[in-house]
Protein backbone atom coordinates (compact mmCIF):
# COMPACT_ATOMS: atom_id res chain seq x y z
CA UNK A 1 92.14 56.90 17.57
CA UNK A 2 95.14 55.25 18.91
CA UNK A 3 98.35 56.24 17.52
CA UNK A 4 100.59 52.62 16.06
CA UNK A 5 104.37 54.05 15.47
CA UNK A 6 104.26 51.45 12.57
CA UNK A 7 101.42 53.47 10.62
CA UNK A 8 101.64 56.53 11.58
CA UNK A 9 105.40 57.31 11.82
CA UNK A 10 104.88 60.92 11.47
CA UNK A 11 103.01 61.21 14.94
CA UNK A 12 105.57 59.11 16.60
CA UNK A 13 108.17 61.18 15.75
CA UNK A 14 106.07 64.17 16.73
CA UNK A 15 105.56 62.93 19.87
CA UNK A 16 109.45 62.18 20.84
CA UNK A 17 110.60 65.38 19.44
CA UNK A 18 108.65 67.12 21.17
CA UNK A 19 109.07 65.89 24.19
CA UNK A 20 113.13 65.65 24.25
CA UNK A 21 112.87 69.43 23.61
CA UNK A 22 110.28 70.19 26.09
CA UNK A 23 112.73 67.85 28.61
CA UNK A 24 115.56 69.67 27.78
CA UNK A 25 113.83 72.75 28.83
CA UNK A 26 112.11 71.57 32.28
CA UNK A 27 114.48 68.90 33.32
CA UNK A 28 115.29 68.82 37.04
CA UNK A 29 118.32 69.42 37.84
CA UNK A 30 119.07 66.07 39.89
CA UNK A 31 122.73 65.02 40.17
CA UNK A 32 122.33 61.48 38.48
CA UNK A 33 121.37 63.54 35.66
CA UNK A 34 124.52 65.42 35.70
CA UNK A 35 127.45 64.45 33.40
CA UNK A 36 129.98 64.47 35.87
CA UNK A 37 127.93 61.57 37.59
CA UNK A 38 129.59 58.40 37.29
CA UNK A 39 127.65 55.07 36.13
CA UNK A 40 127.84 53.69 39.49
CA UNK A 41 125.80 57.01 40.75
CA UNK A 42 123.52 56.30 38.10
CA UNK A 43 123.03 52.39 39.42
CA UNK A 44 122.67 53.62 42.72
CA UNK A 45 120.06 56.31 42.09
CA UNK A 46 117.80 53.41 40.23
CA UNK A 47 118.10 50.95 43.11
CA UNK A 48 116.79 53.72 45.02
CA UNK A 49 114.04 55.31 43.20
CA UNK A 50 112.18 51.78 42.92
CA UNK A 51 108.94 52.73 44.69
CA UNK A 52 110.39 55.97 45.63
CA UNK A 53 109.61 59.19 45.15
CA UNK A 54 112.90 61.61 44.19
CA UNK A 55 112.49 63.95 46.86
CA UNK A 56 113.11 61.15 49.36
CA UNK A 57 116.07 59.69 47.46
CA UNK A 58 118.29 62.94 46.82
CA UNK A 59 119.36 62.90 50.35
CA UNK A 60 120.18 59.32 51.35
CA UNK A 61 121.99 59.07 47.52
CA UNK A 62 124.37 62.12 48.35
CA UNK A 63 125.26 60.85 51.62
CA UNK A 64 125.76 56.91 50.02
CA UNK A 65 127.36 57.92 47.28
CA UNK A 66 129.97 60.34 49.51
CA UNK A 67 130.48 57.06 51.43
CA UNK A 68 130.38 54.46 49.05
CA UNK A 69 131.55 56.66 45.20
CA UNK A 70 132.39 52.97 43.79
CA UNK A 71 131.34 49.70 43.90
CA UNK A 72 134.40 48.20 45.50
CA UNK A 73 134.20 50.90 48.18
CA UNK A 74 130.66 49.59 49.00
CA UNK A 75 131.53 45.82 48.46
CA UNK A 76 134.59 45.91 50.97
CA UNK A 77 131.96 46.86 54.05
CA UNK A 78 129.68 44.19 55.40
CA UNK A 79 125.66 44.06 53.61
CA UNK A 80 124.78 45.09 57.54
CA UNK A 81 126.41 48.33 56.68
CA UNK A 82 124.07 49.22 53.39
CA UNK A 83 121.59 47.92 54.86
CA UNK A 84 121.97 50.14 58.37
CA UNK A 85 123.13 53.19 55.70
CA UNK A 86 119.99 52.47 53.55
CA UNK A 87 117.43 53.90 56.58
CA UNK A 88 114.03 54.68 56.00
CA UNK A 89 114.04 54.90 52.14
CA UNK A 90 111.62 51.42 52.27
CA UNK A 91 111.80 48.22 50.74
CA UNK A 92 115.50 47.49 52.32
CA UNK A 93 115.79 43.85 50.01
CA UNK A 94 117.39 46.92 47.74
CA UNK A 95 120.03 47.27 50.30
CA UNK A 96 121.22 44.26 50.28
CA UNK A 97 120.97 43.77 46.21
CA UNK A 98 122.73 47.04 45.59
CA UNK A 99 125.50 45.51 48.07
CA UNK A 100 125.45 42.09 46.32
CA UNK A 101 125.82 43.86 42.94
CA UNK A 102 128.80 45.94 43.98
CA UNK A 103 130.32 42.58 45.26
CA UNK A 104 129.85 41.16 41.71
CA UNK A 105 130.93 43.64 40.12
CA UNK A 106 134.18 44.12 41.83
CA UNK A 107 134.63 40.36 41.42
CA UNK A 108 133.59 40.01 37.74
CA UNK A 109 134.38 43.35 36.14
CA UNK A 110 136.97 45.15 37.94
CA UNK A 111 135.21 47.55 39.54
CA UNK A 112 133.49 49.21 36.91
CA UNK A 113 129.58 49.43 36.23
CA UNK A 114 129.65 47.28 33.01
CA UNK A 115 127.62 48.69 29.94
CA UNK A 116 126.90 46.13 28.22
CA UNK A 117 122.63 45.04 28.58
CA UNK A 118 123.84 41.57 29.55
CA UNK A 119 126.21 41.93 31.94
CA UNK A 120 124.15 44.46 33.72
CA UNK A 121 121.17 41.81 33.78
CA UNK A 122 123.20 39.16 35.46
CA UNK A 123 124.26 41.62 38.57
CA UNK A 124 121.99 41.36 41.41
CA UNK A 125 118.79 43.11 41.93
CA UNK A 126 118.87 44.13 38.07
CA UNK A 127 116.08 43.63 36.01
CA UNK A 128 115.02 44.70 32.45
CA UNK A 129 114.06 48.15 33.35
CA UNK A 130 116.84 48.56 35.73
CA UNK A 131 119.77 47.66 33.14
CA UNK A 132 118.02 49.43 30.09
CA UNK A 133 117.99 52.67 32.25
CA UNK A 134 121.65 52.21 33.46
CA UNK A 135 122.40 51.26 29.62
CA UNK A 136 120.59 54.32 29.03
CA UNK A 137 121.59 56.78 30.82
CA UNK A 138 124.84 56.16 32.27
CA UNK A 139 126.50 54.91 28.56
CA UNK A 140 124.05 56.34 26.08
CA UNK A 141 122.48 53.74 24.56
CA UNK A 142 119.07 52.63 22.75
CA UNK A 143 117.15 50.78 24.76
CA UNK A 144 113.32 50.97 25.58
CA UNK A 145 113.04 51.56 29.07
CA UNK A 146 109.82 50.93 30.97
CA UNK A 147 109.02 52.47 34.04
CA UNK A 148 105.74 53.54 35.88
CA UNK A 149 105.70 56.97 34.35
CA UNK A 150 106.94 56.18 31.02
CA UNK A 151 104.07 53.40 30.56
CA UNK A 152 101.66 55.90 31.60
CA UNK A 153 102.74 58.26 29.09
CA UNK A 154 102.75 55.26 26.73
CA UNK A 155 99.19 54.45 27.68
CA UNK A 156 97.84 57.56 27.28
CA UNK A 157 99.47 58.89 24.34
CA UNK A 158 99.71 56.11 22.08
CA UNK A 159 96.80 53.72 23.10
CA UNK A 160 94.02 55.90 24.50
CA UNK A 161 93.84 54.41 28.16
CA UNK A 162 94.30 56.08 31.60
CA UNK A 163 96.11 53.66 32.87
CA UNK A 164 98.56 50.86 31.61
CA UNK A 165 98.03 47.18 32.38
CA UNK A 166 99.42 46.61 35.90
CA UNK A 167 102.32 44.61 34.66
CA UNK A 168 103.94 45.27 30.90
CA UNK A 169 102.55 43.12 28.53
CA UNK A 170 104.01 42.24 24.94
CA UNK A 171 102.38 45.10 23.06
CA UNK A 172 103.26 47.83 25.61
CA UNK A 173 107.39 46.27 25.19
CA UNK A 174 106.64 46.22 21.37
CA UNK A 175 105.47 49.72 21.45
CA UNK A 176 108.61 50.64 23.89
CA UNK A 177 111.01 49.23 20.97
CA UNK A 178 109.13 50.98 18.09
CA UNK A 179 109.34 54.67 19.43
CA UNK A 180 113.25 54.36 20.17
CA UNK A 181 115.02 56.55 18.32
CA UNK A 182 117.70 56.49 16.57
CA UNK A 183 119.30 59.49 17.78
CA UNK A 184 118.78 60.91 21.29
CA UNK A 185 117.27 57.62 22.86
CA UNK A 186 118.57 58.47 26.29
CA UNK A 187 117.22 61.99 26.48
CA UNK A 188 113.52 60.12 25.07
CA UNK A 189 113.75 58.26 27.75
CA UNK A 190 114.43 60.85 30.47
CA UNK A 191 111.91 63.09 28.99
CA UNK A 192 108.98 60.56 29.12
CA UNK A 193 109.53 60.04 32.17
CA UNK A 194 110.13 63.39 33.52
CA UNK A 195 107.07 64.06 31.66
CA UNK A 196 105.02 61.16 33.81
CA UNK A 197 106.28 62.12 36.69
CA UNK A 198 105.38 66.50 36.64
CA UNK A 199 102.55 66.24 33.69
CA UNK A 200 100.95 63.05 32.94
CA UNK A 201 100.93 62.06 36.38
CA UNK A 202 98.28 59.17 37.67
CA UNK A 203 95.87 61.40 39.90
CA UNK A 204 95.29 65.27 38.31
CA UNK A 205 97.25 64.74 35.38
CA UNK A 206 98.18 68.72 34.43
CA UNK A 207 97.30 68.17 30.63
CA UNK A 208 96.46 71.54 29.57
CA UNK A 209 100.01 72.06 30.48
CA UNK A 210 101.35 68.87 28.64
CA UNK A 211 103.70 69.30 25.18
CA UNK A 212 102.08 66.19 23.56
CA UNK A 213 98.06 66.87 24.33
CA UNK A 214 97.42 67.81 20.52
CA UNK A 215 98.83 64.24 20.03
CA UNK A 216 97.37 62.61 22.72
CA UNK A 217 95.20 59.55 22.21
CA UNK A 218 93.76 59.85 25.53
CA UNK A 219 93.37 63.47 25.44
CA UNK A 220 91.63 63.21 22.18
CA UNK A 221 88.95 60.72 23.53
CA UNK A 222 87.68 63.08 26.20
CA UNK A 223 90.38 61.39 28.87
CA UNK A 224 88.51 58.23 29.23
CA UNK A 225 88.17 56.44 32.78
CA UNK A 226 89.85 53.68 33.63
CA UNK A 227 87.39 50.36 32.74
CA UNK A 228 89.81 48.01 33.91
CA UNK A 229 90.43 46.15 37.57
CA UNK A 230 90.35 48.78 40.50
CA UNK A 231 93.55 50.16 41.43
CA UNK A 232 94.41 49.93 44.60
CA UNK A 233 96.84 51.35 47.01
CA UNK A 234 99.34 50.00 49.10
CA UNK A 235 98.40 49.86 52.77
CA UNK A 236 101.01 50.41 55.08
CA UNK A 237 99.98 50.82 58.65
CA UNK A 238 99.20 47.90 60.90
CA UNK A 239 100.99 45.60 57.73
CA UNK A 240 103.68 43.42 58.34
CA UNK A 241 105.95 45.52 56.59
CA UNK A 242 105.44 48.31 58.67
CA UNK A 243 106.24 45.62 61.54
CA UNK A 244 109.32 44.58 59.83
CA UNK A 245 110.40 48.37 59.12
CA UNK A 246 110.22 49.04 63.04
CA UNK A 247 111.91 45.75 63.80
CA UNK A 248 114.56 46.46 61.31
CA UNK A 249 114.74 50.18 62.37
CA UNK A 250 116.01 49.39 65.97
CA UNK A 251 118.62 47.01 64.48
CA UNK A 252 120.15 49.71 62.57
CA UNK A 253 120.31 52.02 65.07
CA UNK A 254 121.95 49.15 67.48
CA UNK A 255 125.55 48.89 67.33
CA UNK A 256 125.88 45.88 68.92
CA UNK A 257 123.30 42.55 69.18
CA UNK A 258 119.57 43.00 70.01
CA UNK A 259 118.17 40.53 72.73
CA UNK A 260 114.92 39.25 71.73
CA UNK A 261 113.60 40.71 74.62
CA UNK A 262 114.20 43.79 73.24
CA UNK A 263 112.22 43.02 69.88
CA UNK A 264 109.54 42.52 71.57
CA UNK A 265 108.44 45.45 72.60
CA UNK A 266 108.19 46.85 69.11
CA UNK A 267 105.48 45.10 68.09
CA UNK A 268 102.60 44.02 70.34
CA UNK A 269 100.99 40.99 68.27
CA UNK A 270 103.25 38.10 69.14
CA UNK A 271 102.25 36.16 66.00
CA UNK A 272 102.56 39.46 63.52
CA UNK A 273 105.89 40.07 65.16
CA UNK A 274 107.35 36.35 64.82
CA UNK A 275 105.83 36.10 61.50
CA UNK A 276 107.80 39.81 60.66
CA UNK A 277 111.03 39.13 61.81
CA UNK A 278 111.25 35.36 60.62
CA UNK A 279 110.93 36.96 57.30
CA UNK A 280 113.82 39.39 57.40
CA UNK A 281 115.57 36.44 58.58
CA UNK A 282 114.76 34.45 55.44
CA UNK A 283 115.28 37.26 53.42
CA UNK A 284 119.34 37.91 54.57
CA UNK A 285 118.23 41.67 56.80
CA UNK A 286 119.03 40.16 59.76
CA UNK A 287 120.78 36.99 61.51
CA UNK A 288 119.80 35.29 64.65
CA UNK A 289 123.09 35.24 67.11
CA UNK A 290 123.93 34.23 70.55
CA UNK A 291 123.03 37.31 71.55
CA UNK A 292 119.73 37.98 69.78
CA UNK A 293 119.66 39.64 66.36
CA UNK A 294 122.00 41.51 64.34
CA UNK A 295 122.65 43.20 61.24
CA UNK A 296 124.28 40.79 58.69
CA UNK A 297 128.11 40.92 58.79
């Protein structure tokens, strides 16, 4: 049966102990993790893990945070720059939020990644998840924080489904709230979602291995199959976003203007190509100038 914190308190608390100690134990070591990082590492690291796996992120987050270690160092360089710094890490719109939220907060709180939930929800790019996990685990607090692997852990565990709803709903937030504790909210956090992310993952989920399967509502039910609509995967090749990543790609690597000409032999669909690049114009990646196309400045 599925587990409500509200009535059975005693298997909530179960669950979250354990799995704070079994984090504790099995934690990666990644350097956003460490105490010596500072809260603007911490902002970074969740811009870039959006949609992205950690092995691709612990490379290009050493290298930005040895250019860029605050916010005012990033916000002093042109959005081009993060952008061109940003590579192949996918989904560059981060690039460019991460640079508009080190301009604002250089320009509305002195330079320092602000800790309180509010603030961080007004900078750009930052959502609920986003400024709960910064809350989290850059300052310590008790927030619920919601991301892919922790609602799968959620689902499973508490409400007997493969596979949360693809978008949180009230009851999964509800839930969130309810199993915060009140000591150790942070290292909850972490551990849920270290725990989706090596255990309770979404294809082969490892449960024999899992802390929590003796309190596991899925588990418990025989690991039910998903009943809801089909998952799918994002397609990538042939896509206009793979279009726009090779369009954007030879900007980067351009120090000066691209002709148009140029452009066009990325792509050969005229229409895809158009369609591609007049997008990451109207999304700020890239200005039209006399010269062709550039890099914002």
């Amino acid at each position: 049966m599925p587990a409500d914190p509200a009535t059975c308190p005693d298997t909530a608390s179960a669950v979250i102990e354990t799995v704070s100690a079994w984090f504790e134990e099995n934690a990666r070591d990644l350097p956003w993790r460490r105490s010596d990082c500072s809260p603007w590492g911490v902002l970074v690291s969740e811009f870039m893990l959006q949609q992205t796996p950690v092995a691709r992120v612990l490379e290009p987050w050493r290298r930005w945070l040895d250019r860029w270690p605050t916010p005012g160092a990033l916000a002093a360089e042109p959005a081009g720059e993060a952008i061109r710094a940003w590579g192949r890490l996918g989904y560059p719109r981060r690039a460019l939020r991460l640079h508009a939220a080190a301009v604002a907060i250089e320009e509305r709180h002195e330079g320092e990644v602000p800790s309180d939930i509010a603030d961080l929800l007004a900078l750009p790019g930052v959502g609920d998840y986003t400024a709960a996990a910064v809350a989290s685990f850059a300052f310590g607090q008790a927030h619920p924080v919601l991301d892919t692997n922790i609602r799968r852990v959620l689902a499973r565990a508490f409400t007997g489904l493969q596979f949360p709803a693809p978008a949180p709903t009230a009851a999964e937030r509800r839930l969130a709230a309810a199993l915060v504790p009140a000591g150790g909210a942070a290292t909850w956090a972490a551990g849920s979602m270290e725990l989706g992310a090596l255990i309770c993952t979404a294809v082969n989920p490892t449960c024999g291995a899992c802390p929590i399967a003796g309190h596991c509502a899925w588990f418990a039910a025989g690991r039910p199959a998903h009943d809801g609509p089909p998952r799918r995967g994002q397609a990538y090749a042939g896509t206009d976003r793979q279009v726009r990543g090779l369009l954007l790609q030879v900007l980067r690597e351009a120090e000066q203007a691209v002709p148009a000409g140029r452009l066009e032999t990325v792509w050969p669909e005229a229409t895809q190509r158009e369609r591609a690049l007049a997008g990451l114009v109207a999304d700020g990646l890239v200005v039209e100038v006399a010269e062709g196309y550039a890099l914002p400045r």
